[in-house]
C-alpha atoms as a PDB file:
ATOM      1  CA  UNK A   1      91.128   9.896   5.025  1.00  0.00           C
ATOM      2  CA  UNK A   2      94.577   9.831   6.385  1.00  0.00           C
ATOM      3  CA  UNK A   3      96.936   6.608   7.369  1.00  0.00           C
ATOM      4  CA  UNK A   4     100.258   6.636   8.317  1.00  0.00           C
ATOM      5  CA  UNK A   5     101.990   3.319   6.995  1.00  0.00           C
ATOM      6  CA  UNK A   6     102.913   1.148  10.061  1.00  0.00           C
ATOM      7  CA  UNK A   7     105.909  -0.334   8.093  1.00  0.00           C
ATOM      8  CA  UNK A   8     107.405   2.717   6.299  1.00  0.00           C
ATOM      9  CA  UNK A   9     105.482   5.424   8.147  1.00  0.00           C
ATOM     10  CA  UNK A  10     104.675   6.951   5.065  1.00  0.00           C
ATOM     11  CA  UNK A  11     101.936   9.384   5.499  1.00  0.00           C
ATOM     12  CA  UNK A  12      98.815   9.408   2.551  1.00  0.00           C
ATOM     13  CA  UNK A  13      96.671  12.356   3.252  1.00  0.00           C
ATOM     14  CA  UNK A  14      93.711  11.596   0.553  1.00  0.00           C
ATOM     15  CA  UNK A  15      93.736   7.001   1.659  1.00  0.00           C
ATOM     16  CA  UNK A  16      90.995   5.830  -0.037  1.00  0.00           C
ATOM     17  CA  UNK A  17      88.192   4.284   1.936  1.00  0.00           C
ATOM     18  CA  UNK A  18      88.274   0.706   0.442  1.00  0.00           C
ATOM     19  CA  UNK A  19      92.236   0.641   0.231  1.00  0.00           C
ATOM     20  CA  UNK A  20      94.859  -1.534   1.861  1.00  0.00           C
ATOM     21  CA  UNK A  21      94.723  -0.348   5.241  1.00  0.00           C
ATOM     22  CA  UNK A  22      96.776   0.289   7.646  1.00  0.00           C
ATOM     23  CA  UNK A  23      99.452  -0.099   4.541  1.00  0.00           C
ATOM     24  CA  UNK A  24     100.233   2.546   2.113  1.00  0.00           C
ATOM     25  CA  UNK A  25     101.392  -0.555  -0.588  1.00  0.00           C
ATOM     26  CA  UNK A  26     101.106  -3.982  -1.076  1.00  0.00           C
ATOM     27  CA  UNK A  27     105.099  -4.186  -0.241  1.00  0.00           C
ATOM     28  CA  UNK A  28     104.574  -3.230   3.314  1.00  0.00           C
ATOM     29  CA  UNK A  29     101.543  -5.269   3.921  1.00  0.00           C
ATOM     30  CA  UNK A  30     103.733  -8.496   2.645  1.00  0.00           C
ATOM     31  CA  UNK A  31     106.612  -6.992   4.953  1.00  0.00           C
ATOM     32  CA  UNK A  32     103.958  -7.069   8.194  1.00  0.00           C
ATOM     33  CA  UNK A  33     103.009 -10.442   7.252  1.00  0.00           C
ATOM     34  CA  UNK A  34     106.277 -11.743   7.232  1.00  0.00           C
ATOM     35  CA  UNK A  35     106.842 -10.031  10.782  1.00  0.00           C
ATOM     36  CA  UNK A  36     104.151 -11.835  11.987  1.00  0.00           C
ATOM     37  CA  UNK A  37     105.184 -15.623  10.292  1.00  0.00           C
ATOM     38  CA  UNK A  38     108.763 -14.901  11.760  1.00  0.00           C
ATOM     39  CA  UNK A  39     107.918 -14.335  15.121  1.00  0.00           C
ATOM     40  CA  UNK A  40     108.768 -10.689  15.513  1.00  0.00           C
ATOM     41  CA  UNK A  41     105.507  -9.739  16.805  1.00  0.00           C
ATOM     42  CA  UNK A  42     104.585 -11.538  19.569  1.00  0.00           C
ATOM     43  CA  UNK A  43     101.303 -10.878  21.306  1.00  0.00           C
ATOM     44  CA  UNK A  44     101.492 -11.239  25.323  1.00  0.00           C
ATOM     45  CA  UNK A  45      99.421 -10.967  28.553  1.00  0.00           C
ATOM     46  CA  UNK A  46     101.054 -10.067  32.235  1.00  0.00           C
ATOM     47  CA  UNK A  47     101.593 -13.408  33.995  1.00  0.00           C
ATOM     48  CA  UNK A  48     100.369 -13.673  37.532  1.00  0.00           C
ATOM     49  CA  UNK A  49     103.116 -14.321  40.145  1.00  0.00           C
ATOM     50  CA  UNK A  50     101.504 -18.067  40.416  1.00  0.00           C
ATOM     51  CA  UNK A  51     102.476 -18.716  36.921  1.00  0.00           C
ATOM     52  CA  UNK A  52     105.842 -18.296  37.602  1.00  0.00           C
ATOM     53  CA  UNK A  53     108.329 -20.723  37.508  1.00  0.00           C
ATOM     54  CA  UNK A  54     110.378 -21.278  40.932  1.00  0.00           C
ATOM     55  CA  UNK A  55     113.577 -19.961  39.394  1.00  0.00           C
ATOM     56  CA  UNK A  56     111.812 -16.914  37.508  1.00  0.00           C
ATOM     57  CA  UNK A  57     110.419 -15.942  40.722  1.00  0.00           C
ATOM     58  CA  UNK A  58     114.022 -15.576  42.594  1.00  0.00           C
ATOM     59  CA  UNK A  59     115.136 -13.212  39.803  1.00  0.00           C
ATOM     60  CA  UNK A  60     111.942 -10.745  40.137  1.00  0.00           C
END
């Protein structure tokens, strides 16, 4: 199996099946968490134009 490390983008070609995946260590699977905890992943949705504040919608 093949991964490509998210973090590092370190490429394993022979992954085991039962291994840390997407993460080629356990370094860059503590590194995703903390991206996560620290807010610099966020995960959004498109607002509709009626959840717009009146003052977002004059800058659209």
């Amino acid at each position: 199996m093949r991964i490509t490390c998210p973090i590092c983008k370190t490429v394993i070609e022979d992954a085991p099946e039962d291994g840390p995946h997407p993460f080629c260590s356990q370094r860059c699977k503590l590194a995703d968490l903390h991206n996560w905890l620290s807010d610099a992943y966020r995960i959004s949705s498109p607002l509709d134009p009626g959840e717009l504040e009146d003052d977002e919608l004059k800058l659209s």
